[in-house]
Protein backbone atom coordinates (compact mmCIF):
# COMPACT_ATOMS: atom_id res chain seq x y z
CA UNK A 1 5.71 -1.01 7.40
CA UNK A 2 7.57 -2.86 9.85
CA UNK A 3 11.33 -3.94 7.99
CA UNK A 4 12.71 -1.43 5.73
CA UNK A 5 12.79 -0.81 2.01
CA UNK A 6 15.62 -1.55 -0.35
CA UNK A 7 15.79 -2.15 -4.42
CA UNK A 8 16.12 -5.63 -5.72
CA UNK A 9 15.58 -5.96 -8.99
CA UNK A 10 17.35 -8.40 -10.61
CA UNK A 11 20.36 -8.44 -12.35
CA UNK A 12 20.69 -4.86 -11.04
CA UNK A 13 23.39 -3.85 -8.65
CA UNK A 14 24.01 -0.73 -6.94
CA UNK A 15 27.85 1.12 -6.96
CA UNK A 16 29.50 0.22 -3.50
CA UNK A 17 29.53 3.62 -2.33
CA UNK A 18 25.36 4.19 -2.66
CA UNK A 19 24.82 0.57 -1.54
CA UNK A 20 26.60 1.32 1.71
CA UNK A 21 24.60 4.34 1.95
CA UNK A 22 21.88 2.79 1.72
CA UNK A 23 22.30 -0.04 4.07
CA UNK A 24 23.47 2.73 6.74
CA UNK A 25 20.38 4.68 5.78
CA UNK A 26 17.83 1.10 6.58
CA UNK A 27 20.50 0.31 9.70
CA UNK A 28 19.33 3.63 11.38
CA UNK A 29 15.84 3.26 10.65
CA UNK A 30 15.54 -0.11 12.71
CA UNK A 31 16.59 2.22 15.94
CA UNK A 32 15.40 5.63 15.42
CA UNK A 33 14.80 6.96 12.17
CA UNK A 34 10.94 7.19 10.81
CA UNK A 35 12.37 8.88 7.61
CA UNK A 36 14.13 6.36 5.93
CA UNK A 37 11.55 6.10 3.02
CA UNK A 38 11.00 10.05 2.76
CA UNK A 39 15.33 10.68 2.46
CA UNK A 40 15.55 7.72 -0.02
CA UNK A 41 12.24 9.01 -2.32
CA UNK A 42 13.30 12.86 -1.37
CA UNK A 43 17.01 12.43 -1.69
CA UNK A 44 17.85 9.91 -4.74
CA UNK A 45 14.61 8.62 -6.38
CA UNK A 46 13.45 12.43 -7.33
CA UNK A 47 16.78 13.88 -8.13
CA UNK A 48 18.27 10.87 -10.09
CA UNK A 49 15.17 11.21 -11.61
CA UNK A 50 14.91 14.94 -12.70
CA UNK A 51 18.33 14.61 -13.86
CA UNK A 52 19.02 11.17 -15.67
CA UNK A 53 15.36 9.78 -16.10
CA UNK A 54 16.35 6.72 -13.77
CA UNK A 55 14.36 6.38 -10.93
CA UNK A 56 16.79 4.63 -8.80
CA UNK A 57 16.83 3.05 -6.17
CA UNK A 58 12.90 3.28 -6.77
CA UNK A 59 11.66 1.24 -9.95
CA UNK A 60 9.61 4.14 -10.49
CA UNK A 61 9.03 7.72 -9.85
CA UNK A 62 6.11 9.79 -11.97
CA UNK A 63 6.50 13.27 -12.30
CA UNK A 64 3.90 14.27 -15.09
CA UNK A 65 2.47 16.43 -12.70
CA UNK A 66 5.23 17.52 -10.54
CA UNK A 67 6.99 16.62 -7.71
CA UNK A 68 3.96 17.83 -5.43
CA UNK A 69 1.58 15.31 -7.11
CA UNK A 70 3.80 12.58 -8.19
CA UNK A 71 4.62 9.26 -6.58
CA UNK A 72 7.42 6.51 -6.38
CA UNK A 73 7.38 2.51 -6.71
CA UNK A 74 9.96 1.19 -4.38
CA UNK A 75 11.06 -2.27 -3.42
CA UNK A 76 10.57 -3.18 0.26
CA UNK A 77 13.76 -4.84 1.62
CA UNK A 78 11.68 -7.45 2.92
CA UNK A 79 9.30 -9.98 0.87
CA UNK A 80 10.36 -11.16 -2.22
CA UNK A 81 7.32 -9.40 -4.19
CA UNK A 82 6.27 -6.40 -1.69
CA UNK A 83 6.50 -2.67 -3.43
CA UNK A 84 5.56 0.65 -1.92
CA UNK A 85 3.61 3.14 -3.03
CA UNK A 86 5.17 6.79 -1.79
CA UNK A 87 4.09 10.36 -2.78
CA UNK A 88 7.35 12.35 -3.71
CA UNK A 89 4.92 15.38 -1.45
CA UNK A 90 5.94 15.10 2.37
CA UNK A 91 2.61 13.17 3.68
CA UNK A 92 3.14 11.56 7.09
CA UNK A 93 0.54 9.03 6.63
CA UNK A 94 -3.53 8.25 6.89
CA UNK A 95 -4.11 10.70 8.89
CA UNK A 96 -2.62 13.66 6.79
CA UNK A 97 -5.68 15.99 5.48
CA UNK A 98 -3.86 16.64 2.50
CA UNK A 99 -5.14 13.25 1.70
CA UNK A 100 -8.79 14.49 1.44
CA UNK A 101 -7.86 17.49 -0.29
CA UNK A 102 -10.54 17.91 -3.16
CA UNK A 103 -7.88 17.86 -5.97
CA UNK A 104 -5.65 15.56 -3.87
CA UNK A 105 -4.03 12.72 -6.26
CA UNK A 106 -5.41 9.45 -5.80
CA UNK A 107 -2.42 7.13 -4.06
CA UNK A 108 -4.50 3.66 -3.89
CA UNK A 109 -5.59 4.30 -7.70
CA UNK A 110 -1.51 4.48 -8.75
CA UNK A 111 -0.67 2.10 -6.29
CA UNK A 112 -3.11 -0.54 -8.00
CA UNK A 113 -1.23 0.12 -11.13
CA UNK A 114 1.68 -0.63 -9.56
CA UNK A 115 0.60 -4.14 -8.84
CA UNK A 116 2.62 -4.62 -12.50
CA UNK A 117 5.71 -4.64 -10.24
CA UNK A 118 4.62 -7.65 -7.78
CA UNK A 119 3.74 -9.58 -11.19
CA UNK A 120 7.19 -8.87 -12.47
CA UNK A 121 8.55 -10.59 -9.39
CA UNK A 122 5.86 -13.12 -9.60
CA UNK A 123 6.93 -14.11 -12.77
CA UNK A 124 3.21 -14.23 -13.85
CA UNK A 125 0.19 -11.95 -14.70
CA UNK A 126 -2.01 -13.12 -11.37
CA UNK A 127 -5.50 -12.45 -11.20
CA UNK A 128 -7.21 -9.36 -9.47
CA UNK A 129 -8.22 -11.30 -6.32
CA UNK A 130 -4.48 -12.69 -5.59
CA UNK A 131 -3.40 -8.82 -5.04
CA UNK A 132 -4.06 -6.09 -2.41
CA UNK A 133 -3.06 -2.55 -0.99
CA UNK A 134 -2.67 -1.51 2.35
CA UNK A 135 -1.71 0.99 4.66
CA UNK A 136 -1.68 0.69 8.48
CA UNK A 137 -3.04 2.72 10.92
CA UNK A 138 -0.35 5.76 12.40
CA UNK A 139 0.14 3.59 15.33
CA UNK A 140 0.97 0.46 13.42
CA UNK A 141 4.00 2.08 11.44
CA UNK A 142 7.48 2.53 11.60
CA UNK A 143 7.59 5.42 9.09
CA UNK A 144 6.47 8.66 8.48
CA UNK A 145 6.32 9.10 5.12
CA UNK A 146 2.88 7.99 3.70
CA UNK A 147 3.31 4.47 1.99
CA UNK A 148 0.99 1.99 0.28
CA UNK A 149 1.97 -1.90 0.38
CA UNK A 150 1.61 -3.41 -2.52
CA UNK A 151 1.50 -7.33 -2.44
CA UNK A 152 -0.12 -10.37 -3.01
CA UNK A 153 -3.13 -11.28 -0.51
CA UNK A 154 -2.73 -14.22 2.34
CA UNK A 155 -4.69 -17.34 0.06
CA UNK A 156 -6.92 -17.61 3.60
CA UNK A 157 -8.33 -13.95 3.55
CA UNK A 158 -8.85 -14.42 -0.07
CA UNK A 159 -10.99 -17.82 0.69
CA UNK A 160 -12.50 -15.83 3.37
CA UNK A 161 -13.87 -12.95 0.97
CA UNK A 162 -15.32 -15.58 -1.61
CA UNK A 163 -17.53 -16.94 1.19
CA UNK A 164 -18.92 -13.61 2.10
CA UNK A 165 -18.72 -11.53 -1.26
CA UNK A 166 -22.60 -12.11 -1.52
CA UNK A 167 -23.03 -10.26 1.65
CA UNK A 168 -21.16 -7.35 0.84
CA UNK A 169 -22.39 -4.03 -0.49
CA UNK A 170 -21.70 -0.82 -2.15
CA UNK A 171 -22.09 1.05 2.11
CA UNK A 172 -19.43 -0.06 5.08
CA UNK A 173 -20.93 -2.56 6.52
CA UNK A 174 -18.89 -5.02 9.44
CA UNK A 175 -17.76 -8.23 8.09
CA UNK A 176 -19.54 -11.08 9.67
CA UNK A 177 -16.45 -13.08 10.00
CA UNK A 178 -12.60 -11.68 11.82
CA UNK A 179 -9.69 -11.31 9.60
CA UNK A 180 -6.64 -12.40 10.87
CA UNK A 181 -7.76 -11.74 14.06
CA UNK A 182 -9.29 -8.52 13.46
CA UNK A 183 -13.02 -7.07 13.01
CA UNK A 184 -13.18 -5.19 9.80
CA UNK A 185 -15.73 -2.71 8.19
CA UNK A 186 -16.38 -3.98 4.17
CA UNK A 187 -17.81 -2.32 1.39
CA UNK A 188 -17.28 -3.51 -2.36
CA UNK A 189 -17.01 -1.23 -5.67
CA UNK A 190 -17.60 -2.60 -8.98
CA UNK A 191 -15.35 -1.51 -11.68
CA UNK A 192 -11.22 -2.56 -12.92
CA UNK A 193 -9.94 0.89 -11.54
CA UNK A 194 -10.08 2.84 -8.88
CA UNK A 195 -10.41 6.49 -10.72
CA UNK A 196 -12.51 8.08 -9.40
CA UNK A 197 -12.98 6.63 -6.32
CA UNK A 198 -10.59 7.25 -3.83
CA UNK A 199 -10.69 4.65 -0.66
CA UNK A 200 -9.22 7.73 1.83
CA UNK A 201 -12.20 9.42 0.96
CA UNK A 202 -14.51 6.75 0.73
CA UNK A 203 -13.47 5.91 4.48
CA UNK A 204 -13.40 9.40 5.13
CA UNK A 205 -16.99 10.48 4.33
CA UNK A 206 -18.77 6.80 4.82
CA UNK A 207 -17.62 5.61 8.73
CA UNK A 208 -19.35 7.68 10.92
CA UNK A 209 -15.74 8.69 13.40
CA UNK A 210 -13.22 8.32 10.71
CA UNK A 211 -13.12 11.69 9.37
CA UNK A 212 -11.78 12.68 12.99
CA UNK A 213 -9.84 9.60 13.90
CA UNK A 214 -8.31 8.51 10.72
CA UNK A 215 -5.28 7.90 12.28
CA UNK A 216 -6.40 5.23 14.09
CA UNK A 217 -7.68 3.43 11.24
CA UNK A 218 -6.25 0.95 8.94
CA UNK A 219 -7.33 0.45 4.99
CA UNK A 220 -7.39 -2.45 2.97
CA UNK A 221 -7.99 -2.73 -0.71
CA UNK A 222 -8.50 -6.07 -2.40
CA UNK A 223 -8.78 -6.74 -5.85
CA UNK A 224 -11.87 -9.20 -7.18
CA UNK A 225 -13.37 -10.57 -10.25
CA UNK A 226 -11.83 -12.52 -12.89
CA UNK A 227 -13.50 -10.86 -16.25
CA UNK A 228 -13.87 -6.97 -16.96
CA UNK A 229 -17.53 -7.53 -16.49
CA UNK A 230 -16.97 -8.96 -13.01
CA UNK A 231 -13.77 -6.66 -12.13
CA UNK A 232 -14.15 -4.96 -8.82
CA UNK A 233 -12.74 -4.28 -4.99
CA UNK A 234 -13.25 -5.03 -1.30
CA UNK A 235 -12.54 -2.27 0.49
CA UNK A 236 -11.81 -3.05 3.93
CA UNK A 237 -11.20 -1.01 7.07
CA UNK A 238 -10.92 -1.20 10.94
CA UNK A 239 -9.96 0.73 13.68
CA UNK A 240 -6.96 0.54 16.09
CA UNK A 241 -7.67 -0.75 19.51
CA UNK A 242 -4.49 -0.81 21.27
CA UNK A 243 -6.19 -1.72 24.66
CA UNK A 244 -7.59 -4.80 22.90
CA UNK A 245 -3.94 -6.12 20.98
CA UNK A 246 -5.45 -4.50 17.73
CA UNK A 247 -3.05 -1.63 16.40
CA UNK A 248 -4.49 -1.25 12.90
CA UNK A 249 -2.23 -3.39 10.87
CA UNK A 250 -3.76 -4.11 7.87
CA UNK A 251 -0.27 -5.07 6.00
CA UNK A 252 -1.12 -8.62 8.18
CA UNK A 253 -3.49 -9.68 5.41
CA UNK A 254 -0.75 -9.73 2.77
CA UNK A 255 1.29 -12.26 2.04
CA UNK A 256 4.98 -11.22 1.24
CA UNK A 257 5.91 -14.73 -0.05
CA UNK A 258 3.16 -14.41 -2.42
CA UNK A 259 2.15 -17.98 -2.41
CA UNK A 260 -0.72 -17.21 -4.56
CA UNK A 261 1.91 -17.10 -7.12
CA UNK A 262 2.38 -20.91 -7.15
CA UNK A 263 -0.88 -21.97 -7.68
């Protein structure tokens, strides 16, 4: 995440006295504070929720399992079709080992539901390969609550996939050609959801150093196909390599304009 969250859905306005909290609340965060997200999910989205059934300022918070296995949808301040994906559980980020937990709730699966939201804003249903998830690497972030960006993809890394989605397989495998400047690791999965199969594990268990250094890395989840028999993902992850410019921000292959949208 690098610019801060903040609901704006329209035709909906916040009272003056929350709105200023919250812009003092985003206004900190650009100096010191990595907890905006967790105080706004934590302190408002939950409770408003438990006690009125309105999620706000999130657009949604799900609780049908408690608060320890839920998760909110929140509008990023920045982007005029970005949502996050947050656990209403204190998780830092990637590298948390709650993450690979054997019961732990599967974030990228709810956060691909969530693309509803970025279609909402769209205006349009768009297909599978126009949206993506990502979350960047611990030293790519400004937060440290766990979040999933959920967005449209950049048109050129989606152009870029078609022309190698013949080479990819169902094992990590390094894409032959860089992604906005960066070397990835690709693997594919066939299917239109992402139950079962949770990427944090898939990374986890299937690149040989990740288990130990999954802070470091940076996952990408792509949506492609455009039928139910074709429906499917790229996966796609890479390492942070500060010494080479690289810091493991995978958030660069979206595209918060969304200019898939207008196509």
């Amino acid at each position: 995440m690098r610019e801060l969250p903040g609901r704006a859905r329209r035709g909906w306005t916040l009272p003056g006295a929350f709105a200023g909290a919250l812009l003092a609340l985003a206004a900190s965060a650009r100096t010191a504070d990595r907890d905006v997200l967790w105080t706004i999910v934590h302190d408002r989205c939950v409770p408003n929720q438990q006690r009125q059934q309105d999620p706000a300022p999130c657009d949604l918070v799900a609780l049908g399992q408690g608060v320890e296995r839920g998760h909110a949808v929140l509008k990023d301040i920045r982007g005029a079709t970005q949502f996050l994906l947050i656990p209403t559980r204190r998780i830092s980020g990637i590298e948390s080992p709650e993450l690979l937990e054997p019961d732990a709730p599967n974030y990228f699966a709810a956060a691909w539901d969530a693309r509803r939201f970025v279609e909402a804003r769209a205006g349009r249903a768009l297909p599978r390969e126009s949206l993506s998830l990502a979350i960047n690497s611990s030293l790519a972030r400004s937060q440290d609550e766990l979040h999933i960006h959920v967005d449209c993809v950049r048109a050129d890394i989606r152009d870029r996939l078609r022309e190698q989605a013949a080479a990819l397989t169902e094992h990590w495998a390094p894409l032959a050609v860089p992604l906005a400047g960066q070397h990835y690791l690709a693997m594919r999965l066939r299917g239109e959801s992402l139950a079962p199969r949770d990427p944090f594990r898939l990374l986890a268990d299937g690149v040989p150093d990740a288990r130990q250094e999954m802070g470091r890395y940076t996952l990408v989840v792509i949506g492609t196909g455009r039928s139910d028999a074709e429906a499917g993902f790229v996966l796609l992850a890479a390492r942070a390599e500060p010494g080479t410019g690289h810091d493991g921000w995978g958030e660069a292959l979206q595209d918060h304009a969304c200019a898939l949208a207008r196509d």
